[in-house]
Protein backbone atom coordinates (compact mmCIF):
# COMPACT_ATOMS: atom_id res chain seq x y z
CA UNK A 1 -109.25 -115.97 -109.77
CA UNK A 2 -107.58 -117.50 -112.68
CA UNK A 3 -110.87 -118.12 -114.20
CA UNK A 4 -112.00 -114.22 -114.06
CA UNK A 5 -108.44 -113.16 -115.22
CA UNK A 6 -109.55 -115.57 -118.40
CA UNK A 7 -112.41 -114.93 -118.67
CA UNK A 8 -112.15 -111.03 -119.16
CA UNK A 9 -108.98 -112.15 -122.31
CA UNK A 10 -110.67 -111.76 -125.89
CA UNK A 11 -109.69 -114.76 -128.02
CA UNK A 12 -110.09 -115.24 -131.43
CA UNK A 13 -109.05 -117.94 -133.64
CA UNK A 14 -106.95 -115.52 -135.65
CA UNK A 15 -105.33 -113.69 -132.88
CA UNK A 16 -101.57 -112.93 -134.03
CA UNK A 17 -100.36 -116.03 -132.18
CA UNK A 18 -99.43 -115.06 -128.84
CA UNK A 19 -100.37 -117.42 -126.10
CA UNK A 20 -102.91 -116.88 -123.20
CA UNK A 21 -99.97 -116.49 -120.93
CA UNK A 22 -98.11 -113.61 -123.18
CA UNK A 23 -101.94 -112.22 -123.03
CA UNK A 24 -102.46 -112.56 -119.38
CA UNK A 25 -98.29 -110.66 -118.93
CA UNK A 26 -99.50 -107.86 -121.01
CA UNK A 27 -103.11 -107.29 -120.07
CA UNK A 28 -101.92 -106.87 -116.28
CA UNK A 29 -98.83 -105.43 -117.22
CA UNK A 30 -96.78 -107.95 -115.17
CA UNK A 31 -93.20 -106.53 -116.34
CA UNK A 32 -91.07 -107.90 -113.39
CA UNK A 33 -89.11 -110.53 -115.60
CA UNK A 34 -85.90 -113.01 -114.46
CA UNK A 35 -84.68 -116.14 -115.84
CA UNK A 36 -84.88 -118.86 -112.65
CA UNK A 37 -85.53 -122.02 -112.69
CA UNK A 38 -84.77 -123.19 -116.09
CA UNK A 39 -88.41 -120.96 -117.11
CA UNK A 40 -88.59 -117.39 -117.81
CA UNK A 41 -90.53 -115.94 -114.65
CA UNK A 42 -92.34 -113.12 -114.13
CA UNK A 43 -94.25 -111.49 -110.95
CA UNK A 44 -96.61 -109.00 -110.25
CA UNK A 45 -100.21 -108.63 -109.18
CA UNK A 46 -103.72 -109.03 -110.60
CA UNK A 47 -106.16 -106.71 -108.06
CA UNK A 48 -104.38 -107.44 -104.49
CA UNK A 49 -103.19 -111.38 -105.53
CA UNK A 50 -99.84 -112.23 -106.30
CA UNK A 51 -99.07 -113.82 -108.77
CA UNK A 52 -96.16 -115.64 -110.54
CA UNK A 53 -96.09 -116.58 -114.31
CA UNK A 54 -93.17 -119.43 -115.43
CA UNK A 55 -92.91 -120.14 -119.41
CA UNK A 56 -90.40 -123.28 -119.05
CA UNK A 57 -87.64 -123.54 -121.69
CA UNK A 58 -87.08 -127.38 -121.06
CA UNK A 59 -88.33 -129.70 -123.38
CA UNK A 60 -92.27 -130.25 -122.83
CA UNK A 61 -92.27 -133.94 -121.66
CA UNK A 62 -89.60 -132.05 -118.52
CA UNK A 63 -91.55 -128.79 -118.19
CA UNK A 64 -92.82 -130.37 -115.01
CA UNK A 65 -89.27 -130.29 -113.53
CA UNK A 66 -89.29 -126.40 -113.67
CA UNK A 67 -92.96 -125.98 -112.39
CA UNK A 68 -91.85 -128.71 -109.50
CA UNK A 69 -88.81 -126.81 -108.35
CA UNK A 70 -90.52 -123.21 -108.45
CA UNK A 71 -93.30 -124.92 -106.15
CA UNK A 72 -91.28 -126.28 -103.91
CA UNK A 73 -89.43 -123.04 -103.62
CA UNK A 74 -92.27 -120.55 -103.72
CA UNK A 75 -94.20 -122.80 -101.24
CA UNK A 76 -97.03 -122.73 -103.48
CA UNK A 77 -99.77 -125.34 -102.85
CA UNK A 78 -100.76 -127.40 -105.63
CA UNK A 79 -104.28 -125.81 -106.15
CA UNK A 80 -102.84 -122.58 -106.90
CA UNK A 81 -101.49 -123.81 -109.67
CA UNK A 82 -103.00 -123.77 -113.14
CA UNK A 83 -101.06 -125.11 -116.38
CA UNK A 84 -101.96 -123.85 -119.81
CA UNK A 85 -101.26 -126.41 -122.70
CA UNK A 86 -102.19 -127.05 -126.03
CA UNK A 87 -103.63 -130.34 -126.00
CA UNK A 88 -106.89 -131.26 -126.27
CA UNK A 89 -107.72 -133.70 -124.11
């Protein structure tokens, strides 16, 4: 799923600098927003999934903390998560 919901983004390497995520949050108008988890959250649905969205404000090198404790709360299994990040590697 996450690879149709990308898939159907335009990208450009001008676009006005807002990242896949803040694409993703307005394309599927996913307006359901709270600040948990040391991240800012948001919820809604793409089609008939669920989905959650977390932007972590820690540090980069401890964004895993705040994805770790909204997994372990959520329940969510490991391959239902997918990280955006801007390295190349």
């Amino acid at each position: 799923m996450v690879k149709q919901i990308i898939s159907e983004l335009p990208f450009t390497l001008t676009e006005d600098q807002k990242t896949t995520v803040d694409k993703i949050i307005e394309k599927y108008n996913i307006n359901n927003h709270e600040s948990k988890f040391n991240s800012d959250m948001y919820s809604g649905k793409v089609g008939s999934k669920k989905i959650i969205i977390a932007k972590p404000k820690t540090f980069m090198n401890n964004s895993g903390i705040a994805i770790s404790k909204i997994k372990n709360f959520y329940k969510i299994e490991s391959d239902n998560i997918f990280v955006f990040h801007d390295d190349m590697d």
